[in-house]
Protein backbone atom coordinates (compact mmCIF):
# COMPACT_ATOMS: atom_id res chain seq x y z
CA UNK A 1 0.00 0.00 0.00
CA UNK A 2 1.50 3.59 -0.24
CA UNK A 3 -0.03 6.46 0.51
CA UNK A 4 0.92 10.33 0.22
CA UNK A 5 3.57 10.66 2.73
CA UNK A 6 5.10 7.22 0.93
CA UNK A 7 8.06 7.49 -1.18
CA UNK A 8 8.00 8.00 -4.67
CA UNK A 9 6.21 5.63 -6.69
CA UNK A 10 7.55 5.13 -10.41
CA UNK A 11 5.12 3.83 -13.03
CA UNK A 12 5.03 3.54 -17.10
CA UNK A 13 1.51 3.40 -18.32
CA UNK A 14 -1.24 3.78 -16.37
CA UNK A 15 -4.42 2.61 -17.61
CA UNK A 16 -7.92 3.79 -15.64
CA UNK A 17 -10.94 2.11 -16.86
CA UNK A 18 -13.72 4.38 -16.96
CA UNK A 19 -13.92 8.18 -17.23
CA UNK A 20 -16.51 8.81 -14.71
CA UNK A 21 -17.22 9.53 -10.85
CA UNK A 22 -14.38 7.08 -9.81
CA UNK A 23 -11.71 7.10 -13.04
CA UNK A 24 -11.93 11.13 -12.01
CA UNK A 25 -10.92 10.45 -8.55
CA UNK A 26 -8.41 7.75 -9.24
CA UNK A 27 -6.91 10.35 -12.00
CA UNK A 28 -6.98 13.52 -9.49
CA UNK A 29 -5.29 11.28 -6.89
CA UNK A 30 -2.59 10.74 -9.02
CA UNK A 31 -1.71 13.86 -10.93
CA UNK A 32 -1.63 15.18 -7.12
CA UNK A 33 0.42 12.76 -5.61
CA UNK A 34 2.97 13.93 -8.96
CA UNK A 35 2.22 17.43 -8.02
CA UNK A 36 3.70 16.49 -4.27
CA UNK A 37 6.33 14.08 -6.01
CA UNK A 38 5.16 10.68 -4.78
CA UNK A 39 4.35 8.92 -7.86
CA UNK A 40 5.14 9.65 -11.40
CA UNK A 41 4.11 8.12 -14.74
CA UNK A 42 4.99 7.82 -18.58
CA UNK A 43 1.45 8.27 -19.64
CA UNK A 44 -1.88 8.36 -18.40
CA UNK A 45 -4.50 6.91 -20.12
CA UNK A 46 -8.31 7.13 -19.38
CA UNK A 47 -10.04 4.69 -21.16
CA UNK A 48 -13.82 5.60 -21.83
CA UNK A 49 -16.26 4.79 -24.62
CA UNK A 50 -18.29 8.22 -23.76
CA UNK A 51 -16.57 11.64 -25.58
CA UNK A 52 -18.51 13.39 -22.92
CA UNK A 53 -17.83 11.60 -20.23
CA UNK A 54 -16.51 13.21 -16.64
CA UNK A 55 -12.83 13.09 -17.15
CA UNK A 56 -13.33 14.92 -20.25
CA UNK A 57 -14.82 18.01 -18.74
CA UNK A 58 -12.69 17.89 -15.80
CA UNK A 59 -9.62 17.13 -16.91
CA UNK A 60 -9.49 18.58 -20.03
CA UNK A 61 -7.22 21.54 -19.30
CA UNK A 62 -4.70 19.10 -17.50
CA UNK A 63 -1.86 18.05 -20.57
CA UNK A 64 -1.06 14.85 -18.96
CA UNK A 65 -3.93 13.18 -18.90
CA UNK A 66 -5.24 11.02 -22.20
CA UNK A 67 -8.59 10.23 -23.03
CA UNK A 68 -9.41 7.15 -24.88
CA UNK A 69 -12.41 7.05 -26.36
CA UNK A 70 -13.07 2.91 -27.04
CA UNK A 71 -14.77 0.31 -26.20
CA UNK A 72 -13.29 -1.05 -23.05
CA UNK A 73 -12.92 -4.97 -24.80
CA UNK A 74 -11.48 -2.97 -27.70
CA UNK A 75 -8.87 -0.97 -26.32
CA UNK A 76 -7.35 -3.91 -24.04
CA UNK A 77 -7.24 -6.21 -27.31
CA UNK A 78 -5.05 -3.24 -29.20
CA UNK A 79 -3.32 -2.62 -26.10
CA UNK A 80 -2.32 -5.77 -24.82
CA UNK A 81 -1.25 -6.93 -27.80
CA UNK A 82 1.45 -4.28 -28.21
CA UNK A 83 2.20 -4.75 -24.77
CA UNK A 84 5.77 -6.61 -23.77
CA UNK A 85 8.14 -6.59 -21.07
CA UNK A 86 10.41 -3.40 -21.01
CA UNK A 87 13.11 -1.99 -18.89
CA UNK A 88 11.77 1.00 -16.20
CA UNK A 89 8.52 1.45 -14.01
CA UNK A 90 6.05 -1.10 -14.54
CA UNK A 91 2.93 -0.65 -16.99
CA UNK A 92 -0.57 -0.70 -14.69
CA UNK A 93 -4.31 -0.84 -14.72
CA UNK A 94 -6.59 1.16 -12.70
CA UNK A 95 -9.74 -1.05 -12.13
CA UNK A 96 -13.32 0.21 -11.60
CA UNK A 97 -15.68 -1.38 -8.82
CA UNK A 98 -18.27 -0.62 -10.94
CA UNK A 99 -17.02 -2.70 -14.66
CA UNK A 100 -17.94 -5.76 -15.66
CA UNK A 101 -14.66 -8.83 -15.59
CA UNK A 102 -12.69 -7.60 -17.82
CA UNK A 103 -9.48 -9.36 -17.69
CA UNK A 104 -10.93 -12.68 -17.37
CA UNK A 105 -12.93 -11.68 -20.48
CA UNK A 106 -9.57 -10.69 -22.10
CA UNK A 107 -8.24 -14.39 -21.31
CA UNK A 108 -11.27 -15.83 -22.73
CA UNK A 109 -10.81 -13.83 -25.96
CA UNK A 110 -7.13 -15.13 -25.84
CA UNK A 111 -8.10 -18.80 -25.37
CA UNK A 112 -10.21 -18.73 -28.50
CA UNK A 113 -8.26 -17.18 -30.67
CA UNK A 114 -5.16 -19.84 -29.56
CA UNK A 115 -7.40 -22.92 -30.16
CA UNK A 116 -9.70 -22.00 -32.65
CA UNK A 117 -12.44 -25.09 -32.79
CA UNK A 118 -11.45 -25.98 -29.13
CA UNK A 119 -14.45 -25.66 -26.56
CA UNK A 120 -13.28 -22.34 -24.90
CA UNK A 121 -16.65 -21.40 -22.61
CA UNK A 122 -17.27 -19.00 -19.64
CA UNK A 123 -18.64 -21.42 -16.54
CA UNK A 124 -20.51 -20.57 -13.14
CA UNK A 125 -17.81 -20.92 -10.25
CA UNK A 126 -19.62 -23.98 -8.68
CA UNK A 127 -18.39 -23.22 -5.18
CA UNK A 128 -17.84 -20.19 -3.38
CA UNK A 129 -14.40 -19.34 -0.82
CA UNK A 130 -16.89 -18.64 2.28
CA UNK A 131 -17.02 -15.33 2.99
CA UNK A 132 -20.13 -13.80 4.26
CA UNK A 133 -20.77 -11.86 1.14
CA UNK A 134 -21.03 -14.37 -1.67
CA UNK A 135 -23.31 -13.45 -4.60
CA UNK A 136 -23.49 -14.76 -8.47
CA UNK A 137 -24.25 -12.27 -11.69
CA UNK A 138 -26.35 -12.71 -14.59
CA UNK A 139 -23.11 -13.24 -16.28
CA UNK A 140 -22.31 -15.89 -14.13
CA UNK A 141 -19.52 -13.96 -12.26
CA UNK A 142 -18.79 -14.64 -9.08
CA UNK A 143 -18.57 -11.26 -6.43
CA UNK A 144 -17.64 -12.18 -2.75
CA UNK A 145 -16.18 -10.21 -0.24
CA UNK A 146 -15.29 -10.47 3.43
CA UNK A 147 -16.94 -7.50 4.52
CA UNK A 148 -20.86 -7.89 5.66
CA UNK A 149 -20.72 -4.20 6.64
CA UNK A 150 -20.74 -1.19 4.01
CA UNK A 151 -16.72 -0.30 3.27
CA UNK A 152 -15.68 3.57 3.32
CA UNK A 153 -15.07 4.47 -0.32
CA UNK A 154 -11.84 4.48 -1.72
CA UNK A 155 -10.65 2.27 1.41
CA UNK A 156 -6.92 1.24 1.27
CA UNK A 157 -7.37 -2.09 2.95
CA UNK A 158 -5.06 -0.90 5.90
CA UNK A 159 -3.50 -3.74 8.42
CA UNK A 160 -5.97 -2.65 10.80
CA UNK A 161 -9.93 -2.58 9.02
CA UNK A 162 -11.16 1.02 9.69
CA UNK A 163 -14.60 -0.43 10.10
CA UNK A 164 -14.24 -3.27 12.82
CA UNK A 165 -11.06 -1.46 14.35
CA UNK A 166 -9.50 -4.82 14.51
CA UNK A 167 -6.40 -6.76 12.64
CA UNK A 168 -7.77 -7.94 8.95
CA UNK A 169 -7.00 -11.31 9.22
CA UNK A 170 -7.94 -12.10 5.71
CA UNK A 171 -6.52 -12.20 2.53
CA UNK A 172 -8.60 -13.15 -0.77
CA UNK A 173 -5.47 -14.55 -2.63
CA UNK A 174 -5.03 -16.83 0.24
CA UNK A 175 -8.65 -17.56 -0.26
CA UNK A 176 -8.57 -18.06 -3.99
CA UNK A 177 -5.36 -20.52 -3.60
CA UNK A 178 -7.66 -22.75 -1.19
CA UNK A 179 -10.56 -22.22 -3.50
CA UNK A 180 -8.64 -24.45 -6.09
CA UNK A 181 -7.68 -26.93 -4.37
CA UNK A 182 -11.17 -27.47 -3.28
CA UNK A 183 -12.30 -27.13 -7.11
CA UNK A 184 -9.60 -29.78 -7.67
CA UNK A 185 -11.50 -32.62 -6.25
CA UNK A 186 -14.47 -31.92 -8.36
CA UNK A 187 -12.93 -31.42 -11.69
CA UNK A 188 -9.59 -31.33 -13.14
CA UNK A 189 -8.38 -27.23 -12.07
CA UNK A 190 -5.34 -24.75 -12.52
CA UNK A 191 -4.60 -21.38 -11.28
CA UNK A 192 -5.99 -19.37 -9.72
CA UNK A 193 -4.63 -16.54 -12.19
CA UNK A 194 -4.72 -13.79 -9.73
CA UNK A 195 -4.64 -9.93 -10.76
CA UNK A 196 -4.51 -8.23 -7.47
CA UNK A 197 -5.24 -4.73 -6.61
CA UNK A 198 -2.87 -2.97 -4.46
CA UNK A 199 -3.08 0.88 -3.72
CA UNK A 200 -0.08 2.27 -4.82
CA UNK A 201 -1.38 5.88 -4.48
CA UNK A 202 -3.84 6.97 -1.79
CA UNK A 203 -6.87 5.72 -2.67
CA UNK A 204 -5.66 4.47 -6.60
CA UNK A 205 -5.58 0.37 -6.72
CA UNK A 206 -4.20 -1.11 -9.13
CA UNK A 207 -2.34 -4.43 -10.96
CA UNK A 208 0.41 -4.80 -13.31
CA UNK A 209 0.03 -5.37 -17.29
CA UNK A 210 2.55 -7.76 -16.74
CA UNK A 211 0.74 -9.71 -14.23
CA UNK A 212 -1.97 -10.00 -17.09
CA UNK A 213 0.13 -11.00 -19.44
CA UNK A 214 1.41 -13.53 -16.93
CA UNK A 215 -2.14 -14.36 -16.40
CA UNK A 216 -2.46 -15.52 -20.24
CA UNK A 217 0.84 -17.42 -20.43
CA UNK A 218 -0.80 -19.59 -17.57
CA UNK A 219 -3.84 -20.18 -19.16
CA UNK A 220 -2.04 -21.37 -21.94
CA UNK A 221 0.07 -23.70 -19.77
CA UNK A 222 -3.01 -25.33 -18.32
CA UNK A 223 -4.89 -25.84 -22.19
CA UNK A 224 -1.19 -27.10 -23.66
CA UNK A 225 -2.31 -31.11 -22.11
CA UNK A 226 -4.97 -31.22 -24.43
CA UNK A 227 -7.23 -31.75 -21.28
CA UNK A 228 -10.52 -30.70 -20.34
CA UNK A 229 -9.21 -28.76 -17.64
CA UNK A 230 -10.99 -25.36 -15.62
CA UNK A 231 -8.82 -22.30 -14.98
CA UNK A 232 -9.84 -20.30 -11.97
CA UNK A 233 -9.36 -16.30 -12.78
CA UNK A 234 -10.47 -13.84 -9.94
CA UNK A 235 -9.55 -10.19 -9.83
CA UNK A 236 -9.01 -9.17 -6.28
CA UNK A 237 -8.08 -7.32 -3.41
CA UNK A 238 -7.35 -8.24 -0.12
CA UNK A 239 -10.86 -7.89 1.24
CA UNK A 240 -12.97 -8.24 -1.83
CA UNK A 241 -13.00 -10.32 -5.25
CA UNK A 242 -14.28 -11.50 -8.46
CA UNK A 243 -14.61 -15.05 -9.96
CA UNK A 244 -14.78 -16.82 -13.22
CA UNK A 245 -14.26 -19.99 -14.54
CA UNK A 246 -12.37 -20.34 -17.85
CA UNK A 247 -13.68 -23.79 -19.21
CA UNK A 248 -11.20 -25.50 -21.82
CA UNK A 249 -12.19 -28.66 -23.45
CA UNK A 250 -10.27 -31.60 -24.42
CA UNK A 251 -8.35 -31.47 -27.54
CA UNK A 252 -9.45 -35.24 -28.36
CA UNK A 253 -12.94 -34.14 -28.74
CA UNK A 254 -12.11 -32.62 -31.93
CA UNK A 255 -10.14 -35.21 -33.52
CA UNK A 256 -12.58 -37.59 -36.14
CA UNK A 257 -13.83 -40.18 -34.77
């Protein structure tokens, strides 16, 4: 975690999905905590489908911010494919609360395109880690979190939870890692790929691009048996999470019978 008495923070590109109520904030925090020299960037990109949306009237007198007008799906495709590793600050993404999984789409996208006739499918997350909040979306996304009580916004996660005024003795990673095992004994499993918020700026969360493109090398590892075989993807933080299962059939399904 870092906050604004931390020391400098270096980064390359930061990427904040969404221009509105919370890409604002997250892009305010940080050209202030460059303004007080704890964190600095390459670029700054906002990445909204909506010309009009906040950052644009905002922001639009401040030079180093970018606005990307794109679908979010879109941009990531384009931008992850140009994306490598390279010497200096890491690349990062800025997630939203408030967008739909995009990352674990992203892998899904990736899976498809690698084995083209191959049963590549989104599946329900059949059980959940156990933590009081534990609830399943429409699009079969799985959003649990180990607070019952409402969080304050733009929480850090601190050592000590500023609701309870106790130790956090959780961490969802830890909770994702026993999550698979437990999978395991249901169906053949790998992961979990993990991309895990931290704040590196007061109130700004975020993951590495390289953790992403980690995230796809893995999920290529697990389909390269030719098994059916389930990859658990969750983006998280330490208190809160979200689920998928990336379903990859067996290669012998397609060979003629």
């Amino acid at each position: 975690m870092a906050d604004d008495s931390s020391a400098s923070v270096a980064l390359g590109d930061v990427v904040i999905v969404g221009g509105g109520c919370y890409g604002s904030f997250y892009a305010s925090q940080l050209i202030r905590a460059r303004e007080r020299a704890t964190a600095d960037w390459r670029r700054l990109l906002v990445v909204d489908r909506d010309p009009g949306c906040r950052v644009a009237g905002q922001l639009a007198s401040v030079g180093d911010v970018e606005l990307v007008v794109e679908d979010w799906g879109a941009f990531f495709d384009r931008y992850l494919a140009g994306a490598a590793p390279r010497p200096g600050p890491p690349d990062a993404i800025v997630p939203s609360p408030l967008m739909p999984h995009l990352m674990y789409e992203w892998l899904v996208r990736r899976a498809r395109a690698r084995w083209p006739g191959r049963v590549v499918e989104p599946r329900p997350v059949p059980l959940g880690p156990g933590t009081p909040y534990d609830a399943q979306a429409p699009d079969g996304t799985r959003y649990v979190s180990y607070a019952d009580w409402l969080c304050p916004t733009h929480c850090i996660e601190p050592c000590i939870c500023p609701v309870i005024r106790a130790p956090r003795t959780w961490e969802m990673g830890d909770a994702m890692e026993a999550l698979v095992r437990r999978l395991g004994t249901l169906a053949p499993t790998a992961g979990p790929v993990l991309f895990t918020c931290r704040h590196r700026v007061f109130g700004v969360g975020m993951f590495d691009v390289a953790t992403v493109l980690q995230g796809d090398r893995a999920v290529a590892q697990a389909g390269a048996e030719g098994r059916a075989t389930d990859v658990l993807v969750a983006t998280v933080s330490a208190c809160h999470g979200a689920i998928s299962l990336l379903h990859l059939g067996s290669v012998a399904d397609l060979l003629p019978s």
